[in-house]
PDB file of N, CA and C in Angstrom:
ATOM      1  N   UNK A   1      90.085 163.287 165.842  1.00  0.00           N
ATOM      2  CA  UNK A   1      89.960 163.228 164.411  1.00  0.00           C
ATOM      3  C   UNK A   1      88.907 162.194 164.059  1.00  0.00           C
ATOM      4  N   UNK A   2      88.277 162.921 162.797  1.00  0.00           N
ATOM      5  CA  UNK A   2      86.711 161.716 163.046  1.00  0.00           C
ATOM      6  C   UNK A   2      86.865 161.511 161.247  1.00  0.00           C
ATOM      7  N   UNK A   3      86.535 160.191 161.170  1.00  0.00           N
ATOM      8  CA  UNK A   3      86.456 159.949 159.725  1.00  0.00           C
ATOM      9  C   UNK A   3      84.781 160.056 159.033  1.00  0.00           C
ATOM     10  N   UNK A   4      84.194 160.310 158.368  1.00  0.00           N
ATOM     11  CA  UNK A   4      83.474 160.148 157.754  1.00  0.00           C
ATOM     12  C   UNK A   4      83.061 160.289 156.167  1.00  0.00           C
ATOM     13  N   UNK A   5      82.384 159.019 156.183  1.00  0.00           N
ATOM     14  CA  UNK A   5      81.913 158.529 154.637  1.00  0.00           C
ATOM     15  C   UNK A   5      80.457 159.056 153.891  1.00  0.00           C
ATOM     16  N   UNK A   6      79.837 159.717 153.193  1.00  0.00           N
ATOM     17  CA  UNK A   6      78.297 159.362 153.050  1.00  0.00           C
ATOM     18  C   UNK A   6      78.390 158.191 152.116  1.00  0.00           C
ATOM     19  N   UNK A   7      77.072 158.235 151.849  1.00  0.00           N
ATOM     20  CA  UNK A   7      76.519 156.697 151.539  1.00  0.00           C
ATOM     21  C   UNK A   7      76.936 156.981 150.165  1.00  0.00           C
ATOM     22  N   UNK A   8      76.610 157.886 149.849  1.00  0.00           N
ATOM     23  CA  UNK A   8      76.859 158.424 148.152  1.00  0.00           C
ATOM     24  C   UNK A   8      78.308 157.885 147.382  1.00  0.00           C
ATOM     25  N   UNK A   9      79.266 158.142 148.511  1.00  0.00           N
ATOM     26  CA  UNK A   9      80.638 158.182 148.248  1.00  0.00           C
ATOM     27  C   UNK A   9      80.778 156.544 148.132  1.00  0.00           C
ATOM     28  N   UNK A  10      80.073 155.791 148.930  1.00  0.00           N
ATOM     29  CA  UNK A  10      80.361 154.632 149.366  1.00  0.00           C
ATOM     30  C   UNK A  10      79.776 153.834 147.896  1.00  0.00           C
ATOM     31  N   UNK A  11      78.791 154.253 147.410  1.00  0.00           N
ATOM     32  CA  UNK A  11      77.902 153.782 146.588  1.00  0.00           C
ATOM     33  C   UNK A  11      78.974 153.522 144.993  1.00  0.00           C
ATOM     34  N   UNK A  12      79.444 155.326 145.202  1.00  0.00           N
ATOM     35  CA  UNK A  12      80.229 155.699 143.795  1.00  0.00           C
ATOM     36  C   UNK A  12      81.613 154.443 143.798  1.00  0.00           C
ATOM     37  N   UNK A  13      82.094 154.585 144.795  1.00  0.00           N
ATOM     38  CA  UNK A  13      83.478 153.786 144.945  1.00  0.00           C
ATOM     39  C   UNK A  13      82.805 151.963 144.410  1.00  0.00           C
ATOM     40  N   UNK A  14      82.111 151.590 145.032  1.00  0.00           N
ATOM     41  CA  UNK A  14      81.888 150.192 144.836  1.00  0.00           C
ATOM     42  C   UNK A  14      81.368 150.377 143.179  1.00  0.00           C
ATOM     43  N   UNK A  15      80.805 151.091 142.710  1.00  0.00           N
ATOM     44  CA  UNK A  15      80.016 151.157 141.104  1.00  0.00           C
ATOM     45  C   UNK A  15      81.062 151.105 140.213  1.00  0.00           C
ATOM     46  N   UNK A  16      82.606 151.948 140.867  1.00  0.00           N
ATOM     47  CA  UNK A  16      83.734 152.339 140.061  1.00  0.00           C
ATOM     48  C   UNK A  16      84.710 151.004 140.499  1.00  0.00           C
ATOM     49  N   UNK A  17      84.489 150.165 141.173  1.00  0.00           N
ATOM     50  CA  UNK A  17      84.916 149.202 141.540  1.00  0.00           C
ATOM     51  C   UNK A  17      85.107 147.675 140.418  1.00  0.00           C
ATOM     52  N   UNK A  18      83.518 148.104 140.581  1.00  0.00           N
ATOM     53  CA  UNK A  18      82.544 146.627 140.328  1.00  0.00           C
ATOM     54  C   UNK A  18      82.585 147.116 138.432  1.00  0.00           C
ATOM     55  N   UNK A  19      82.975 148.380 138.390  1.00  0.00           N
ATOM     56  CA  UNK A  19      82.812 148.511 136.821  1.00  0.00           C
ATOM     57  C   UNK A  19      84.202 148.313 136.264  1.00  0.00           C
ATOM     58  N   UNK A  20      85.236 148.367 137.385  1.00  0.00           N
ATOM     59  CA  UNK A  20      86.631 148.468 136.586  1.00  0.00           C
ATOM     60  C   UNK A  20      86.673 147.173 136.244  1.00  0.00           C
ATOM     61  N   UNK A  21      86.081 146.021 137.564  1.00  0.00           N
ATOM     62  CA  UNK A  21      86.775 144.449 137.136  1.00  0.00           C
ATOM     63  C   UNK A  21      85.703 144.154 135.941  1.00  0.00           C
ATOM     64  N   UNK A  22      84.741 144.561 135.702  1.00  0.00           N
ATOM     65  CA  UNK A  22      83.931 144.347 134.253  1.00  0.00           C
ATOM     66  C   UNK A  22      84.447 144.295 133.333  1.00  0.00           C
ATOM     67  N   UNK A  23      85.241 145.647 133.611  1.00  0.00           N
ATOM     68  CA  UNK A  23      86.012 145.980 132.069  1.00  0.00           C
ATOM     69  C   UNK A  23      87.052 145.358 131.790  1.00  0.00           C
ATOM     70  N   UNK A  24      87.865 144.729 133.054  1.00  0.00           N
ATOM     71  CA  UNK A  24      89.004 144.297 133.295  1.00  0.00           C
ATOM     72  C   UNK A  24      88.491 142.304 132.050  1.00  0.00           C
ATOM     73  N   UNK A  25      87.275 141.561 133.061  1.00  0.00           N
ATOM     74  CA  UNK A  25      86.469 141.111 132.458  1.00  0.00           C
ATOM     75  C   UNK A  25      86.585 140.782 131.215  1.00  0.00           C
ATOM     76  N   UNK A  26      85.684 141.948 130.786  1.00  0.00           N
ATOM     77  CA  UNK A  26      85.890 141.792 129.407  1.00  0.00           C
ATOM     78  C   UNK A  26      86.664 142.175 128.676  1.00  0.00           C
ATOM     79  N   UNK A  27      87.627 142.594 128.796  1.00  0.00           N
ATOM     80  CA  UNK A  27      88.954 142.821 128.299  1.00  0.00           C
ATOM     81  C   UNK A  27      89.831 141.313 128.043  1.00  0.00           C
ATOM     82  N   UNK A  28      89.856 140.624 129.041  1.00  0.00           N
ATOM     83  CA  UNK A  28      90.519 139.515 128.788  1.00  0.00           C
ATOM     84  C   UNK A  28      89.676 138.311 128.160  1.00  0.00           C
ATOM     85  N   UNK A  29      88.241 138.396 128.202  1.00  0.00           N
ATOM     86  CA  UNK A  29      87.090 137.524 127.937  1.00  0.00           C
ATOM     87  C   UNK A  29      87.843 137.835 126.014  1.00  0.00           C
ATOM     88  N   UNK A  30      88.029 139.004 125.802  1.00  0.00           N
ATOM     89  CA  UNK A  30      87.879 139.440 123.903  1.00  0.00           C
ATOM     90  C   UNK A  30      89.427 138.686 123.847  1.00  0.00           C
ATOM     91  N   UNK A  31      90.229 138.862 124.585  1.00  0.00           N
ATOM     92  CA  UNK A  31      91.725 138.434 123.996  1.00  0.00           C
ATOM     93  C   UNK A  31      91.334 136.907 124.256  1.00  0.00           C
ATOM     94  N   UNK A  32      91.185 136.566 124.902  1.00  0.00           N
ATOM     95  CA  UNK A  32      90.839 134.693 125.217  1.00  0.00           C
ATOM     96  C   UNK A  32      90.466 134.406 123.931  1.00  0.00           C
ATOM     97  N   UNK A  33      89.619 135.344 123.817  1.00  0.00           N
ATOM     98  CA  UNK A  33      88.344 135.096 122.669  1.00  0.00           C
ATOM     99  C   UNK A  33      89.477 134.952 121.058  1.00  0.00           C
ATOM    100  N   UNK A  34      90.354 136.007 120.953  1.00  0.00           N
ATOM    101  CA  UNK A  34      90.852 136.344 120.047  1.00  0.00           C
ATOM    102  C   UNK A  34      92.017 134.762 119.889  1.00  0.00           C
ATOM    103  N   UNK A  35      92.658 134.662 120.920  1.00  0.00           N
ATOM    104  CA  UNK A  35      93.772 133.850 120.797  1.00  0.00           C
ATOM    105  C   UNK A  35      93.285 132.232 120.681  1.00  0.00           C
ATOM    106  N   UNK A  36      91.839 132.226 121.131  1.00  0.00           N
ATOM    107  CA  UNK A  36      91.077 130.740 121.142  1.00  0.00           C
ATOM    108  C   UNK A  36      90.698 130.530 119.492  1.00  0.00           C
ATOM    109  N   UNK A  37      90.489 131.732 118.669  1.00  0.00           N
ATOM    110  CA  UNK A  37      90.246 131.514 117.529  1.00  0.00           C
ATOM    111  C   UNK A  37      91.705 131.201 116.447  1.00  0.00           C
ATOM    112  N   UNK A  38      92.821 131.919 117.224  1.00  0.00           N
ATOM    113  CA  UNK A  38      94.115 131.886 115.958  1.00  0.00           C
ATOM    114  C   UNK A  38      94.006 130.318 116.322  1.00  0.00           C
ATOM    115  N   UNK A  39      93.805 129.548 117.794  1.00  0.00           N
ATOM    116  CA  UNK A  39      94.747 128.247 117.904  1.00  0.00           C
ATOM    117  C   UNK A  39      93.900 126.782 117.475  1.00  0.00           C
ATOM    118  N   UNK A  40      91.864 127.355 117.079  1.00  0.00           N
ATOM    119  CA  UNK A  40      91.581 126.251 116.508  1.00  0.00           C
ATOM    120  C   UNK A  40      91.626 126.402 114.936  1.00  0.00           C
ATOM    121  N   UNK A  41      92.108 127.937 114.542  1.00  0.00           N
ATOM    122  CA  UNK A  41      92.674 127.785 112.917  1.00  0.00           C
ATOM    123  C   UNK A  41      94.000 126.752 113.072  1.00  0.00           C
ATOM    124  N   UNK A  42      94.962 127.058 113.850  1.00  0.00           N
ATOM    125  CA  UNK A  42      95.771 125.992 114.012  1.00  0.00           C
ATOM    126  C   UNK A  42      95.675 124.534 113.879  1.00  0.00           C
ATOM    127  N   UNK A  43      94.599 124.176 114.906  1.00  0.00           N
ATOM    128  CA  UNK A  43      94.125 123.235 115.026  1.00  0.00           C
ATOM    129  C   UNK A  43      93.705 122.215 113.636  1.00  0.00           C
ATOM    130  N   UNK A  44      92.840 123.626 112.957  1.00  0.00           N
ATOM    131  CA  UNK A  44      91.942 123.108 112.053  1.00  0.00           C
ATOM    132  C   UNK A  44      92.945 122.559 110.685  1.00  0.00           C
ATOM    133  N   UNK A  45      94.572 123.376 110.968  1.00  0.00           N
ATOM    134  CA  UNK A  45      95.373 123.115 109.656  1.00  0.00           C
ATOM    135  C   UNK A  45      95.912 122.154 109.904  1.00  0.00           C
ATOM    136  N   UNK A  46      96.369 121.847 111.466  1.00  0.00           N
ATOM    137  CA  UNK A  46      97.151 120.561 111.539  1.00  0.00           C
ATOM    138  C   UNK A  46      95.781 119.335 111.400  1.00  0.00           C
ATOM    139  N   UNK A  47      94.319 119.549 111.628  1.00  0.00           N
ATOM    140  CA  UNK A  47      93.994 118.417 111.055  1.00  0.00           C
ATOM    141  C   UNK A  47      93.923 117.973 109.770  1.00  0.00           C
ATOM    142  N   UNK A  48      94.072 118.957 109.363  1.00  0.00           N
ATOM    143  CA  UNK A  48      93.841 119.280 107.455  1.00  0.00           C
ATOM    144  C   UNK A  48      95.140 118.048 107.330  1.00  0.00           C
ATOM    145  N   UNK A  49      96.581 118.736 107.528  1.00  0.00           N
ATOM    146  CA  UNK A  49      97.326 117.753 107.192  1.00  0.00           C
ATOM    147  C   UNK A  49      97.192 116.519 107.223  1.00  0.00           C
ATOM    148  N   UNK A  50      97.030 116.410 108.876  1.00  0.00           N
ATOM    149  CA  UNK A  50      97.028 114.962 109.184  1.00  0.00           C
ATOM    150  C   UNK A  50      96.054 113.739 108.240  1.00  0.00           C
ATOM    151  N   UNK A  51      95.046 114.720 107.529  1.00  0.00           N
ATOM    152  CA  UNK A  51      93.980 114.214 107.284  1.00  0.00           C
ATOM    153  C   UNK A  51      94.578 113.639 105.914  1.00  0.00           C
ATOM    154  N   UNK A  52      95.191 114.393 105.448  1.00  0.00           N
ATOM    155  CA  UNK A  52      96.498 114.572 104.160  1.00  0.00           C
ATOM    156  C   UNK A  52      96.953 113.057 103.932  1.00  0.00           C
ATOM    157  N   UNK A  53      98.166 113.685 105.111  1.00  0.00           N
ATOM    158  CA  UNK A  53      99.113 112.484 105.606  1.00  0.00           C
ATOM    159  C   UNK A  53      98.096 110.904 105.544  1.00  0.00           C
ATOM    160  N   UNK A  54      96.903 110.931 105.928  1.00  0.00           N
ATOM    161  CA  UNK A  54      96.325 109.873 106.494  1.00  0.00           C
ATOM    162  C   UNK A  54      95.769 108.864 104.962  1.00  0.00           C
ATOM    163  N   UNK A  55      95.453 109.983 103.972  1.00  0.00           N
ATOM    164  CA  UNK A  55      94.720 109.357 102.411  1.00  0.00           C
ATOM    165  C   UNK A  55      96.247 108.967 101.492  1.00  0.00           C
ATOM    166  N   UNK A  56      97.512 109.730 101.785  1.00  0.00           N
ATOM    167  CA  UNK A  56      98.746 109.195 101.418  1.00  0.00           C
ATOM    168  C   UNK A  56      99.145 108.099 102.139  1.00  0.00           C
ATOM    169  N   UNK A  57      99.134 107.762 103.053  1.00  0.00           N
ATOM    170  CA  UNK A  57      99.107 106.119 103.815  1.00  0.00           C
ATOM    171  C   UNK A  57      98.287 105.470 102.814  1.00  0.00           C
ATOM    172  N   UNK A  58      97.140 105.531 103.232  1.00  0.00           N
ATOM    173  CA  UNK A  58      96.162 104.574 102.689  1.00  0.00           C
ATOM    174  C   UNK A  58      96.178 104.566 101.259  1.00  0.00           C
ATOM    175  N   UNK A  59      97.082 105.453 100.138  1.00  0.00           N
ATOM    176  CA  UNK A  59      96.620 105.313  99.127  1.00  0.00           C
ATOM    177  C   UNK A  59      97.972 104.424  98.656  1.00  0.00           C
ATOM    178  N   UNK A  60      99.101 104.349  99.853  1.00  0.00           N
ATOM    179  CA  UNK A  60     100.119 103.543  99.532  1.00  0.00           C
ATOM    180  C   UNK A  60      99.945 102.324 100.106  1.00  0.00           C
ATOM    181  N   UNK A  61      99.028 102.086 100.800  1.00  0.00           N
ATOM    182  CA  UNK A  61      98.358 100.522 100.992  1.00  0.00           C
ATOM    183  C   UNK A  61      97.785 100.349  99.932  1.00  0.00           C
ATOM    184  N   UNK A  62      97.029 100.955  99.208  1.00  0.00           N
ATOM    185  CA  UNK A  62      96.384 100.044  98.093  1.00  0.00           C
ATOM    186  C   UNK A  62      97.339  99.804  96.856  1.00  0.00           C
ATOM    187  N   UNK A  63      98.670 100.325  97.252  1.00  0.00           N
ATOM    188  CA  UNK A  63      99.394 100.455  96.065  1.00  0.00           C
ATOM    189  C   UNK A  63     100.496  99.522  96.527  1.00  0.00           C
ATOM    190  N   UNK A  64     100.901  98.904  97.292  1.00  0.00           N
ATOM    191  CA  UNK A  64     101.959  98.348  98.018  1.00  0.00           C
ATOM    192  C   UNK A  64     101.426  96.617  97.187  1.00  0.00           C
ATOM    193  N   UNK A  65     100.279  96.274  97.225  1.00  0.00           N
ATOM    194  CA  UNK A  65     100.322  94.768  96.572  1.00  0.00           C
ATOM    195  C   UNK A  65     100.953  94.825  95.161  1.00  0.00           C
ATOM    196  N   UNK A  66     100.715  95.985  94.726  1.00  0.00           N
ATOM    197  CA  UNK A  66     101.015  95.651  93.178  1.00  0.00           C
ATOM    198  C   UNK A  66     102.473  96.128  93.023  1.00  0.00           C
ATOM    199  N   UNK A  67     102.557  97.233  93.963  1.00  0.00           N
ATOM    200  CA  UNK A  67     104.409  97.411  93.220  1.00  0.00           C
ATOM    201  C   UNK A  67     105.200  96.244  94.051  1.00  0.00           C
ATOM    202  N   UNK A  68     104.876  95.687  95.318  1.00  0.00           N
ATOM    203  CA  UNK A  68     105.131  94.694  96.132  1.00  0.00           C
ATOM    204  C   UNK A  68     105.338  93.698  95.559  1.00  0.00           C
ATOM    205  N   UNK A  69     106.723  92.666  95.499  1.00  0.00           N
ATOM    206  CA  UNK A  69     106.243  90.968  95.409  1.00  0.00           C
ATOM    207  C   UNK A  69     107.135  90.804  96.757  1.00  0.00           C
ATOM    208  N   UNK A  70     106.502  89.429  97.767  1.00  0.00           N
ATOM    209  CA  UNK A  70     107.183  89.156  98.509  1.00  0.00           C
ATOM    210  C   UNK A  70     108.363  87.874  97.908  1.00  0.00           C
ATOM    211  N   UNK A  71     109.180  87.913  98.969  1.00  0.00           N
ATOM    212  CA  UNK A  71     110.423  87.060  98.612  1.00  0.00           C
ATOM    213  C   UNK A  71     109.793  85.677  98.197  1.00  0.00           C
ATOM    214  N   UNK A  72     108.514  84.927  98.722  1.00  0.00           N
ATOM    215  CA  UNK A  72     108.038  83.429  98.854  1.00  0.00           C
ATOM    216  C   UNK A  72     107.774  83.240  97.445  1.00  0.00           C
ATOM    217  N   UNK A  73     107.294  84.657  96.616  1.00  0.00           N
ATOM    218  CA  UNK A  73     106.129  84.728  95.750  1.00  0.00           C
ATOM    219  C   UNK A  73     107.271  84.845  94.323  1.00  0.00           C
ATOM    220  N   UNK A  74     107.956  85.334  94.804  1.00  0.00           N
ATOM    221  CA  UNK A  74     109.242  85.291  93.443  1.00  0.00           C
ATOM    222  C   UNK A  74     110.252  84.166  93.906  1.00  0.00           C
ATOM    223  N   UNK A  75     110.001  83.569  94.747  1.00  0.00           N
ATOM    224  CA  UNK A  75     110.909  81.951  94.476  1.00  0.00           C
ATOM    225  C   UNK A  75     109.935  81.390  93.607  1.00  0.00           C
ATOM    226  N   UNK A  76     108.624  81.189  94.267  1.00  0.00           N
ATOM    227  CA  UNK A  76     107.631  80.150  93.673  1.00  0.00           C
ATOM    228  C   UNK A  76     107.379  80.573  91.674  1.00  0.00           C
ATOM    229  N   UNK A  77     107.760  81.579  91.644  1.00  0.00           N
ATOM    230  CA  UNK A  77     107.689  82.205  89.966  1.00  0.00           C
ATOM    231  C   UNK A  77     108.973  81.508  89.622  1.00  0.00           C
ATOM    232  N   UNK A  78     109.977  82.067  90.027  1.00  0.00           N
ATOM    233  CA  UNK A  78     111.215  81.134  89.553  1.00  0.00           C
ATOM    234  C   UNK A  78     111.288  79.488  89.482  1.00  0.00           C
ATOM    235  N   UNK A  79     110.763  79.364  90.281  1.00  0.00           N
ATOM    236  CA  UNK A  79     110.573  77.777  90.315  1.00  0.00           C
ATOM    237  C   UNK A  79     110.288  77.254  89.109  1.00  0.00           C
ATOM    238  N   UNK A  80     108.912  77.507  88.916  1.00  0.00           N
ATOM    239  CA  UNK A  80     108.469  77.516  88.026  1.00  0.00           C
ATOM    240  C   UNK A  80     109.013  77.452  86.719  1.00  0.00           C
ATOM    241  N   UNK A  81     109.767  78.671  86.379  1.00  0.00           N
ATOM    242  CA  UNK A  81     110.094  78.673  85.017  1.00  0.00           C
ATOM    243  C   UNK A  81     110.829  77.749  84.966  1.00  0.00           C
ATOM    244  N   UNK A  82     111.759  77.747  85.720  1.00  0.00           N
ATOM    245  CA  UNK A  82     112.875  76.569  85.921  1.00  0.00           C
ATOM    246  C   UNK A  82     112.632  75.352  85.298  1.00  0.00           C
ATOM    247  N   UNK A  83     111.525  74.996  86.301  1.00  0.00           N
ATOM    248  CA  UNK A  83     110.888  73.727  85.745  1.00  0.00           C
ATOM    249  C   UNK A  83     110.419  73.626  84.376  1.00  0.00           C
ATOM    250  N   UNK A  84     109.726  74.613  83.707  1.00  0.00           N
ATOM    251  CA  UNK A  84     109.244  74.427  82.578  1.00  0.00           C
ATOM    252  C   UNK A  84     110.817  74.521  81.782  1.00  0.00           C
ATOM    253  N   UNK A  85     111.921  75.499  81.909  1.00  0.00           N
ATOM    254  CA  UNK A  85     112.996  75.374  81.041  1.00  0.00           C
ATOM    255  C   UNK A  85     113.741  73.702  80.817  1.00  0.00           C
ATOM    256  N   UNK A  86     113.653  73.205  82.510  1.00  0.00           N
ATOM    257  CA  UNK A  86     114.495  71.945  82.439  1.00  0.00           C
ATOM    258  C   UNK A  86     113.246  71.004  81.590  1.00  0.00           C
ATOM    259  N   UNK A  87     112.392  71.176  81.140  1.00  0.00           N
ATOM    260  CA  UNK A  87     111.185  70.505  80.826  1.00  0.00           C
ATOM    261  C   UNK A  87     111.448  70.477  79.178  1.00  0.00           C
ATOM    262  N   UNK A  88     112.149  71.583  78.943  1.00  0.00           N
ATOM    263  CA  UNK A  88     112.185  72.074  77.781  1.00  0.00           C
ATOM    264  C   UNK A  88     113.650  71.223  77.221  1.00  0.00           C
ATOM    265  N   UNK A  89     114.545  71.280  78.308  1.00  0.00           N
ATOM    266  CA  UNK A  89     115.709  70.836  77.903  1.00  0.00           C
ATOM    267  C   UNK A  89     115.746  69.418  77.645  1.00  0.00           C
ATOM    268  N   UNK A  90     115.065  68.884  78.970  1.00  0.00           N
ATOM    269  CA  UNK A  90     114.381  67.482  78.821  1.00  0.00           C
ATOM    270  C   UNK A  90     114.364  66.933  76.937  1.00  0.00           C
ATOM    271  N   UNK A  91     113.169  67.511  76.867  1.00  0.00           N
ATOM    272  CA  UNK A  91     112.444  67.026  75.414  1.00  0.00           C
ATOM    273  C   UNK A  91     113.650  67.220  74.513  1.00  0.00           C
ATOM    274  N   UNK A  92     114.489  68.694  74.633  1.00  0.00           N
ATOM    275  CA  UNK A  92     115.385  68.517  73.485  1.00  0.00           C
ATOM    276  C   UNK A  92     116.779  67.646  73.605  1.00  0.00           C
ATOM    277  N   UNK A  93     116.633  67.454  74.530  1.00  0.00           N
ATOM    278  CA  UNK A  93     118.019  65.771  74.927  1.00  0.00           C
ATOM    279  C   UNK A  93     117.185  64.578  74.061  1.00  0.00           C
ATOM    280  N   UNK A  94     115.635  64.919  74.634  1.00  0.00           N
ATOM    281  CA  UNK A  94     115.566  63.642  73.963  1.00  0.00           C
ATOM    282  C   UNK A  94     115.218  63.327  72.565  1.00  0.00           C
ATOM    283  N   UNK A  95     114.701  64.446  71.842  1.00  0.00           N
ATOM    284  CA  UNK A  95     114.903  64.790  70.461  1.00  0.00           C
ATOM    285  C   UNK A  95     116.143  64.492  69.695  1.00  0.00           C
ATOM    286  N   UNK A  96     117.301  64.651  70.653  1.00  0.00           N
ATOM    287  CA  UNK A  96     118.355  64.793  69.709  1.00  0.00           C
ATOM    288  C   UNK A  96     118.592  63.034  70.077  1.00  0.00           C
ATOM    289  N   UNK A  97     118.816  62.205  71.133  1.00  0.00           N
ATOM    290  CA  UNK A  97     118.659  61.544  70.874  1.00  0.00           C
ATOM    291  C   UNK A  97     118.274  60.568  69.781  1.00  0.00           C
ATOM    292  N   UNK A  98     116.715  60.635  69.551  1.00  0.00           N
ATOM    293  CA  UNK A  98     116.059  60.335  68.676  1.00  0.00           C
ATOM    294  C   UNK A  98     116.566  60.636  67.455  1.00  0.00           C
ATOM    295  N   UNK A  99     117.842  61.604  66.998  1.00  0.00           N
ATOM    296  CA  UNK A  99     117.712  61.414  65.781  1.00  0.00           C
ATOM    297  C   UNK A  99     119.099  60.980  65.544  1.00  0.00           C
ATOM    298  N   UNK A 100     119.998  61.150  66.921  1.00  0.00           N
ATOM    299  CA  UNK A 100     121.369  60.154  66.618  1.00  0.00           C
ATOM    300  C   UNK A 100     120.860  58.745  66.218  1.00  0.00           C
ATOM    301  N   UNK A 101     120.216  58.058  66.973  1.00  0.00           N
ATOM    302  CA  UNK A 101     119.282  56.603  66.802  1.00  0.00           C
ATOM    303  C   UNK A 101     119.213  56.736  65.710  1.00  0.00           C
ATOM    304  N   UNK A 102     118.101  57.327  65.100  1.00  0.00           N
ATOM    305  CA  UNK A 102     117.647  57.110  63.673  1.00  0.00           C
ATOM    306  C   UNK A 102     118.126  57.306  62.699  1.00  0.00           C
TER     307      UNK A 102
END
């Protein structure tokens, strides 16, 4: 029993070969292609947010001094008045004083 090939046959097989993994190829080259585009829309929304998220930080830093007082900063206010009230009480002790005397 004898095998034989011609060249023709040999030629066709490798052409039908070399053309299937082409197609094969580009078949998966278009879906890559397809699924690389849904995941930098992805991409592109989660930077969107983040980018979001990032001007709401920062716009509550510029807002944090003013709705902010720290604890040091409202003793030192209280103090204060304090002093000016006992300042106040001061003078009117000694007002009244002054007019039991007189």
């Amino acid at each position: 029993m004898s095998f034989t090939v011609d060249l023709w046959h040999v030629i066709a097989l490798a052409i039908t070969i070399i053309g299937s993994f082409a197609g094969l190829v580009r078949l998966l080259l278009i879906q890559f292609g397809k699924h690389f585009d849904v995941a930098l829309k992805e991409i592109n929304a989660d930077s969107a947010k983040w980018r979001e998220l990032e001007l709401k930080f920062y716009q509550h830093l510029a807002d944090l001094p003013v709705s902010y007082v720290r604890r040091e900063d409202y003793v030192r206010g209280q103090t204060v008045i304090e002093a000016k009230l006992d300042a106040i009480a001061t003078e009117l002790k000694a007002v009244q004083m002054e007019r039991r005397q007189g």
